[in-house]
PDB file of N, CA and C in Angstrom:
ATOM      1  N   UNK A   1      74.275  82.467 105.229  1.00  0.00           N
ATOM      2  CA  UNK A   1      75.436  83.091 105.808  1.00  0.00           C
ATOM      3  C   UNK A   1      76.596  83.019 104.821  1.00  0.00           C
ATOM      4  N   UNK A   2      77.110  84.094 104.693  1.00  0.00           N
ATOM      5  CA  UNK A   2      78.386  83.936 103.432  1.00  0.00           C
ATOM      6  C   UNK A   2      79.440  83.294 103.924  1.00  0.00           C
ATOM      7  N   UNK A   3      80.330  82.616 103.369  1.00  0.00           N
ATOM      8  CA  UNK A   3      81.883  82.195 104.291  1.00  0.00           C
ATOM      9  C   UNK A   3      82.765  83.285 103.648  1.00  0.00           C
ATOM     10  N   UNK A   4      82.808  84.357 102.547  1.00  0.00           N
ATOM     11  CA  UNK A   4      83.609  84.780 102.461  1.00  0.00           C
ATOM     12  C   UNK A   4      84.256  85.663 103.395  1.00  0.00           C
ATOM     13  N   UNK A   5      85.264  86.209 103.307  1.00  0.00           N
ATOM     14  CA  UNK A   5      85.838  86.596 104.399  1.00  0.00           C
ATOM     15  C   UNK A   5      86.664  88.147 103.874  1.00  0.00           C
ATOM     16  N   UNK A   6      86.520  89.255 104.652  1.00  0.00           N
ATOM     17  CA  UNK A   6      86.990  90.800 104.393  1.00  0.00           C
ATOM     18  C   UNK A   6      88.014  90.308 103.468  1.00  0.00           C
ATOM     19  N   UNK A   7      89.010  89.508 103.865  1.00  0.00           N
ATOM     20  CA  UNK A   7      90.500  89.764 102.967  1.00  0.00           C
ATOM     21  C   UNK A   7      90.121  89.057 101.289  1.00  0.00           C
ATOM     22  N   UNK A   8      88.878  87.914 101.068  1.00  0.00           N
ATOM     23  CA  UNK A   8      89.413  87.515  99.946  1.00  0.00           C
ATOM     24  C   UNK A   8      87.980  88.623  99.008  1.00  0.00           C
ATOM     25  N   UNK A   9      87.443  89.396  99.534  1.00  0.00           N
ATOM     26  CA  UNK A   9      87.035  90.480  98.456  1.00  0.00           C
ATOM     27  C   UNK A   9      88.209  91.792  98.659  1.00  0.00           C
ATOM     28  N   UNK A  10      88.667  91.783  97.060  1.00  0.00           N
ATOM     29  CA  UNK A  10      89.676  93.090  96.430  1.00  0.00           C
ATOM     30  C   UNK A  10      89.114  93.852  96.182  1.00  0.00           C
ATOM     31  N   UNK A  11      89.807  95.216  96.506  1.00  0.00           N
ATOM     32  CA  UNK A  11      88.934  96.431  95.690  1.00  0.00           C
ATOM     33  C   UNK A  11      89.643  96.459  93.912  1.00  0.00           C
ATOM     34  N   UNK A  12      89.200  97.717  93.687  1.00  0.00           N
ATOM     35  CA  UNK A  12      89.550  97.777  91.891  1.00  0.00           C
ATOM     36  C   UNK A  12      91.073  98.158  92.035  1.00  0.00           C
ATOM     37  N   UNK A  13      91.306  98.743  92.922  1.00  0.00           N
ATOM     38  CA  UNK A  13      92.908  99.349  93.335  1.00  0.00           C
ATOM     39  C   UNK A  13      94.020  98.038  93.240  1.00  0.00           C
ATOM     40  N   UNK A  14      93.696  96.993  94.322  1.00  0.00           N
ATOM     41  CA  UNK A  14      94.235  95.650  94.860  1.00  0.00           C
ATOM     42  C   UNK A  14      94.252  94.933  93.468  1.00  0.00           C
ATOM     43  N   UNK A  15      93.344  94.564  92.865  1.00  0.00           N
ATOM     44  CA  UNK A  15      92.928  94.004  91.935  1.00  0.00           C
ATOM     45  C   UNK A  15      94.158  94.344  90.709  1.00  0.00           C
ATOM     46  N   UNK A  16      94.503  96.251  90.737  1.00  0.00           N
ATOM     47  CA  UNK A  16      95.101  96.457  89.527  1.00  0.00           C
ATOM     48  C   UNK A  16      96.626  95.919  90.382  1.00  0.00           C
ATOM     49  N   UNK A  17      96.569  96.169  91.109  1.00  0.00           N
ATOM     50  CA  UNK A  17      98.021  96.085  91.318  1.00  0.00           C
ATOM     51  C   UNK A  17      98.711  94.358  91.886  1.00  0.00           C
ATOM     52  N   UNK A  18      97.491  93.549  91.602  1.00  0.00           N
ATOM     53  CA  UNK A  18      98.064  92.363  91.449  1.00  0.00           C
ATOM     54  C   UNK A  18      98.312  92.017  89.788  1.00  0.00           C
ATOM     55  N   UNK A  19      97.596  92.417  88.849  1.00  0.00           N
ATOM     56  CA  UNK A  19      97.709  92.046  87.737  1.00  0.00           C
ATOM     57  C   UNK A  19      98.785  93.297  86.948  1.00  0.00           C
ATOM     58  N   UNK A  20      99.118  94.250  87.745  1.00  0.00           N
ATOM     59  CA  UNK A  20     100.203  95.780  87.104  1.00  0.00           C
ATOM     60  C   UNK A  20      99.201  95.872  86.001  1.00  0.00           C
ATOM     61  N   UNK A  21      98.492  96.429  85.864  1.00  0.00           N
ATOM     62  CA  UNK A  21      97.689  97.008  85.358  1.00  0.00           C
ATOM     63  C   UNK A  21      96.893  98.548  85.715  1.00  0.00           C
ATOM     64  N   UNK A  22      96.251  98.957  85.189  1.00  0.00           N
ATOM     65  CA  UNK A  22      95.659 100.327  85.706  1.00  0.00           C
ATOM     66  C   UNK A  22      94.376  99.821  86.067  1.00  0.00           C
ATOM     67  N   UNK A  23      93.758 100.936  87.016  1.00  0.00           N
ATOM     68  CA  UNK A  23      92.287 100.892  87.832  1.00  0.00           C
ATOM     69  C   UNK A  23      91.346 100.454  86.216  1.00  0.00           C
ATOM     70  N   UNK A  24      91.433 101.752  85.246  1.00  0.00           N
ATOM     71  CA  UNK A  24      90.947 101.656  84.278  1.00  0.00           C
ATOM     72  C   UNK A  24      90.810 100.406  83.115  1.00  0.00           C
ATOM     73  N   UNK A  25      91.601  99.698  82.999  1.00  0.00           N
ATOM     74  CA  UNK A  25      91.903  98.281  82.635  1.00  0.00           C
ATOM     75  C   UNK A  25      91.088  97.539  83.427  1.00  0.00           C
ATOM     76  N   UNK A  26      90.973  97.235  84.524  1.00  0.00           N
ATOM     77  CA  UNK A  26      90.301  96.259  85.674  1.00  0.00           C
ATOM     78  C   UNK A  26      88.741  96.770  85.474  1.00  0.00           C
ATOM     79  N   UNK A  27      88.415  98.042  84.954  1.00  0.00           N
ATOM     80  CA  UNK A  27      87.090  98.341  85.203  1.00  0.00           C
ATOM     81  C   UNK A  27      86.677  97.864  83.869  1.00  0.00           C
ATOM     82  N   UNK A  28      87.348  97.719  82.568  1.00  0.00           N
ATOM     83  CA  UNK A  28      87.321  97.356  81.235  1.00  0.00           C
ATOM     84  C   UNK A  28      87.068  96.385  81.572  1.00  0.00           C
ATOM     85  N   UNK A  29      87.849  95.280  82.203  1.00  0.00           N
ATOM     86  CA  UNK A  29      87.613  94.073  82.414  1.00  0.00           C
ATOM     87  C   UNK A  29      85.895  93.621  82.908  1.00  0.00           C
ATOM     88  N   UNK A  30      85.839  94.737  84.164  1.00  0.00           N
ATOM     89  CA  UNK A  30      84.278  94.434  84.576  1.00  0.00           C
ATOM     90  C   UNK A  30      83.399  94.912  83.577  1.00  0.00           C
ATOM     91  N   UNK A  31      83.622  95.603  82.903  1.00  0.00           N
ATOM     92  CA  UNK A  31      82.386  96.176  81.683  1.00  0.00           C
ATOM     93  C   UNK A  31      82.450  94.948  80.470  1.00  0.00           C
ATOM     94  N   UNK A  32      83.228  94.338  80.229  1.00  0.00           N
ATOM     95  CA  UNK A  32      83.384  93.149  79.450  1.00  0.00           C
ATOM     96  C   UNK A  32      82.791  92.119  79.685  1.00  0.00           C
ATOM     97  N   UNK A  33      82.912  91.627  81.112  1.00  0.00           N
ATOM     98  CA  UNK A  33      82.194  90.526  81.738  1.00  0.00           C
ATOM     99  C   UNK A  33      83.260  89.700  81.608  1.00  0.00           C
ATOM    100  N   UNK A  34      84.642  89.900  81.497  1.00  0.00           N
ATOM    101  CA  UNK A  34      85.542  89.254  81.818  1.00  0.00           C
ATOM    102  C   UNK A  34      86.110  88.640  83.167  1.00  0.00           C
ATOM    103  N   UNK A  35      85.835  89.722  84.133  1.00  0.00           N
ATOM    104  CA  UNK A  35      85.830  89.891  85.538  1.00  0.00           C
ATOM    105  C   UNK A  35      84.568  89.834  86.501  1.00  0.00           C
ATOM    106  N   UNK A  36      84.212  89.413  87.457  1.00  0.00           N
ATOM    107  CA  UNK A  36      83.238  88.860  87.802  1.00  0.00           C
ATOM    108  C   UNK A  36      83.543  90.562  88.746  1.00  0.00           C
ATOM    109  N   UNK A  37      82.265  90.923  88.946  1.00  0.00           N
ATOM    110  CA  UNK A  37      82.347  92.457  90.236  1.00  0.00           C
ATOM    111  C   UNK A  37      81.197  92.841  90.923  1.00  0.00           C
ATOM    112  N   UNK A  38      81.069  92.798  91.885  1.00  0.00           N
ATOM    113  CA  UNK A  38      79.846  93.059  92.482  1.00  0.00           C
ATOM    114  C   UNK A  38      79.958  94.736  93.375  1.00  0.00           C
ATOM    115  N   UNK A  39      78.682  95.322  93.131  1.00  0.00           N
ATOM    116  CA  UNK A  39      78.410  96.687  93.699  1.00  0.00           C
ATOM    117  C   UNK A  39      77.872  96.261  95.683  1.00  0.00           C
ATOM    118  N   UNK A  40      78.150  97.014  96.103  1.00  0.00           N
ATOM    119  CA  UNK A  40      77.566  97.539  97.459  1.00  0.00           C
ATOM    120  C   UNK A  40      77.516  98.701  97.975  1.00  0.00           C
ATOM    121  N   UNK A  41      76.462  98.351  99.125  1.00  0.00           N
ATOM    122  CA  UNK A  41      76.108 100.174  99.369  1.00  0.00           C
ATOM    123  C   UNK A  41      74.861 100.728  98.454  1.00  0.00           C
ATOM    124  N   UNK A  42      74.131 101.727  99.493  1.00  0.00           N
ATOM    125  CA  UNK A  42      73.038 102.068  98.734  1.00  0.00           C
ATOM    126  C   UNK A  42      73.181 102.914  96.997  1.00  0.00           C
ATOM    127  N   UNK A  43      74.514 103.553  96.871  1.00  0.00           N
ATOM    128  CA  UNK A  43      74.480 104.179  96.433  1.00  0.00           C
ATOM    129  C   UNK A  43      75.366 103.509  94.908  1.00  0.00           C
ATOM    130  N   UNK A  44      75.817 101.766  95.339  1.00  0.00           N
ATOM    131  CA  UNK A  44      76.428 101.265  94.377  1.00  0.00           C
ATOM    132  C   UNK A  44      77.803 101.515  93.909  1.00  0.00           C
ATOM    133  N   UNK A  45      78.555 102.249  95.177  1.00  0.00           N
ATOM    134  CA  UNK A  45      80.097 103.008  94.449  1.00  0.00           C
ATOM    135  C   UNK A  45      80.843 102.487  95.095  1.00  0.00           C
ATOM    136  N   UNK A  46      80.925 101.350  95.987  1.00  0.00           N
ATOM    137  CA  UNK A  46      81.834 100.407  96.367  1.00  0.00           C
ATOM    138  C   UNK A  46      81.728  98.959  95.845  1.00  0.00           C
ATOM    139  N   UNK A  47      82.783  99.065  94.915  1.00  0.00           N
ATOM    140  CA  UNK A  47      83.113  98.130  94.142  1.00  0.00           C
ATOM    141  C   UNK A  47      84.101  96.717  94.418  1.00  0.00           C
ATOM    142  N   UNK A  48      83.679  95.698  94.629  1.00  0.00           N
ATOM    143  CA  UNK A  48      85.010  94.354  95.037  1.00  0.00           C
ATOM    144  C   UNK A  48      84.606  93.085  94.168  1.00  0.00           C
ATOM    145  N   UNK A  49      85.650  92.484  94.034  1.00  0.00           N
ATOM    146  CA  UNK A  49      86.210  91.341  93.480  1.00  0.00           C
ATOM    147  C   UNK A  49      86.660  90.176  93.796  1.00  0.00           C
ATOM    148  N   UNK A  50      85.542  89.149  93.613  1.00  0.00           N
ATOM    149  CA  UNK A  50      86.179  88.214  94.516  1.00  0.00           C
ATOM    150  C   UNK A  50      87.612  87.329  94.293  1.00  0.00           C
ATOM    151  N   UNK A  51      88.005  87.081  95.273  1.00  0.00           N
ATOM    152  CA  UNK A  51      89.412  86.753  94.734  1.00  0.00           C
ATOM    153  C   UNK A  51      89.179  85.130  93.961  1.00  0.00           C
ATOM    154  N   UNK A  52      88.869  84.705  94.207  1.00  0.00           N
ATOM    155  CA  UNK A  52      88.153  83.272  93.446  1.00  0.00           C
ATOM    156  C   UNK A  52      88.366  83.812  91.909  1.00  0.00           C
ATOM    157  N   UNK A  53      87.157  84.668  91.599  1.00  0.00           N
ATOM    158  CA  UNK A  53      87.136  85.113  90.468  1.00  0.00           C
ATOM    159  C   UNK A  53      88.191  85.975  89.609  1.00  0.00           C
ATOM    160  N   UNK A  54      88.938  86.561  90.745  1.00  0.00           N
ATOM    161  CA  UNK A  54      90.365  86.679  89.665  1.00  0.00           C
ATOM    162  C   UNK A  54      91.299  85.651  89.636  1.00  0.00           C
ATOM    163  N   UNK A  55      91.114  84.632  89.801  1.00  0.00           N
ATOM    164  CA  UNK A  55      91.972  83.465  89.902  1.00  0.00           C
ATOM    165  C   UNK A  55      91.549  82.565  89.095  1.00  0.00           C
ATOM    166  N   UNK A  56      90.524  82.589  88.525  1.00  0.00           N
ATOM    167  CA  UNK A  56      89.625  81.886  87.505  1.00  0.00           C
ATOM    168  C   UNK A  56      90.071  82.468  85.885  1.00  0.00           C
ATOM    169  N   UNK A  57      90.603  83.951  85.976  1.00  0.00           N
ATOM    170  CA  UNK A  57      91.293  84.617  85.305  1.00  0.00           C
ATOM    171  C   UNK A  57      92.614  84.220  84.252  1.00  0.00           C
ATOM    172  N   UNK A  58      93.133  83.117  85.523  1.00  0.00           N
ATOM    173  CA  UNK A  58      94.493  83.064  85.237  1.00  0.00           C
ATOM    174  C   UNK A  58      94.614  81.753  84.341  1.00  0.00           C
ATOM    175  N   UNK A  59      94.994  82.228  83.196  1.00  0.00           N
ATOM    176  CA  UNK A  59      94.917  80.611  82.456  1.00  0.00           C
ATOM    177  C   UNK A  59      96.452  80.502  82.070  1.00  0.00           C
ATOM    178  N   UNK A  60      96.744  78.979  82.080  1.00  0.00           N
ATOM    179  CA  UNK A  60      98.696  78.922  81.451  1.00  0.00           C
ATOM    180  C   UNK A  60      98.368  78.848  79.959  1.00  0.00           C
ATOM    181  N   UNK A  61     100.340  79.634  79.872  1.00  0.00           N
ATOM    182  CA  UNK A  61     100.665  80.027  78.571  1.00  0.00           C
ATOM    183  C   UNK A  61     100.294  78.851  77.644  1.00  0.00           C
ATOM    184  N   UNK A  62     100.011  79.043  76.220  1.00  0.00           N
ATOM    185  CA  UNK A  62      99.828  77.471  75.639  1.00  0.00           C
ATOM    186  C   UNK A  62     101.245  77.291  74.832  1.00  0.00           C
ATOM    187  N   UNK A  63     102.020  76.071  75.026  1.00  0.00           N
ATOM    188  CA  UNK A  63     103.167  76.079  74.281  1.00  0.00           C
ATOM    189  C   UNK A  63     103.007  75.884  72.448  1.00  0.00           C
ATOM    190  N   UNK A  64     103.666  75.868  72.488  1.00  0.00           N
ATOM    191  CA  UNK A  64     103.696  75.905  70.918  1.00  0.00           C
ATOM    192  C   UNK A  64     103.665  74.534  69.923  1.00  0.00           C
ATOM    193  N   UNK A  65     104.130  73.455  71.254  1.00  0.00           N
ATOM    194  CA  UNK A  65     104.123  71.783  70.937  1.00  0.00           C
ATOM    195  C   UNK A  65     102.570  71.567  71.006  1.00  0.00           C
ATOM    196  N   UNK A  66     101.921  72.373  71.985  1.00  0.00           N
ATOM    197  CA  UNK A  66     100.505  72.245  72.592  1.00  0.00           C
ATOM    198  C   UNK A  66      99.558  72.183  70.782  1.00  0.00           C
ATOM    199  N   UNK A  67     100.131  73.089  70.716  1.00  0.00           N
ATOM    200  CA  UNK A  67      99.150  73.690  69.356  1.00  0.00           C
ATOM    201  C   UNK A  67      99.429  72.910  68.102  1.00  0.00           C
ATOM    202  N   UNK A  68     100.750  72.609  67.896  1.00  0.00           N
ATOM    203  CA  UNK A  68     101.299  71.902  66.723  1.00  0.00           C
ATOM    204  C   UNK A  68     100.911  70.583  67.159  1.00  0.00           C
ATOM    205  N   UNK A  69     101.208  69.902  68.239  1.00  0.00           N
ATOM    206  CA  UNK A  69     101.217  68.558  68.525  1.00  0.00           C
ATOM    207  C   UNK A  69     102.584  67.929  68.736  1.00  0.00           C
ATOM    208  N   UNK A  70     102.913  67.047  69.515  1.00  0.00           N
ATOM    209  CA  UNK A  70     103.944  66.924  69.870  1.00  0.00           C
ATOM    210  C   UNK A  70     105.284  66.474  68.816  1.00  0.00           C
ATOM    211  N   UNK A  71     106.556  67.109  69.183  1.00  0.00           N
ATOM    212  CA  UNK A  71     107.472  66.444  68.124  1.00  0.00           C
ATOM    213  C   UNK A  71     107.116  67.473  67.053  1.00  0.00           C
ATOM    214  N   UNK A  72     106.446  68.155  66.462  1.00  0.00           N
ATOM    215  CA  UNK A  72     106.162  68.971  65.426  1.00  0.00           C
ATOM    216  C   UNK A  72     106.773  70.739  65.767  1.00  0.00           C
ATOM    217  N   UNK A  73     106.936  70.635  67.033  1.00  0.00           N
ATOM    218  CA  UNK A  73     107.635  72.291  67.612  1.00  0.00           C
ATOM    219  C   UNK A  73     109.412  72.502  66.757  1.00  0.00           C
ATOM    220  N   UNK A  74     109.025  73.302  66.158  1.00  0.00           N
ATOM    221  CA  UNK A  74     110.668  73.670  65.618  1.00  0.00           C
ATOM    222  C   UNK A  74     111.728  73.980  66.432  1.00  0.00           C
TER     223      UNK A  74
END
């Protein structure tokens, strides 16, 4: 039995317009394997996203102390 639930699968639409991006970008993303996307329907043309997996997406900025090491940031 799945627990997911109608609201946390996005379509490609939802998806662009949480990240302001275009449909076309988000589908780049799924042809990359950047984005996790699963097909349904016999015919495979309904497309969703689990929201998990665009949230897995989201990584923080790296500072610049991060990279240099601390005390070394100009």
């Amino acid at each position: 039995m799945s627990t997911q639930t109608p609201s946390s699968l996005l379509t490609v639409a939802q998806v662009a317009d949480e990240l302001n991006c275009s449909q076309d970008t988000v589908r780049r993303m799924i042809a990359r394997g950047e984005l996790r996307a699963f097909r349904y329907g016999s015919t495979s043309r309904l497309i969703r996203i689990d929201r998990r997996d665009l949230d897995r997406l989201r990584t923080p900025v790296t500072m610049i102390s991060d990279v240099l090491g601390s005390g070394d940031a100009a």
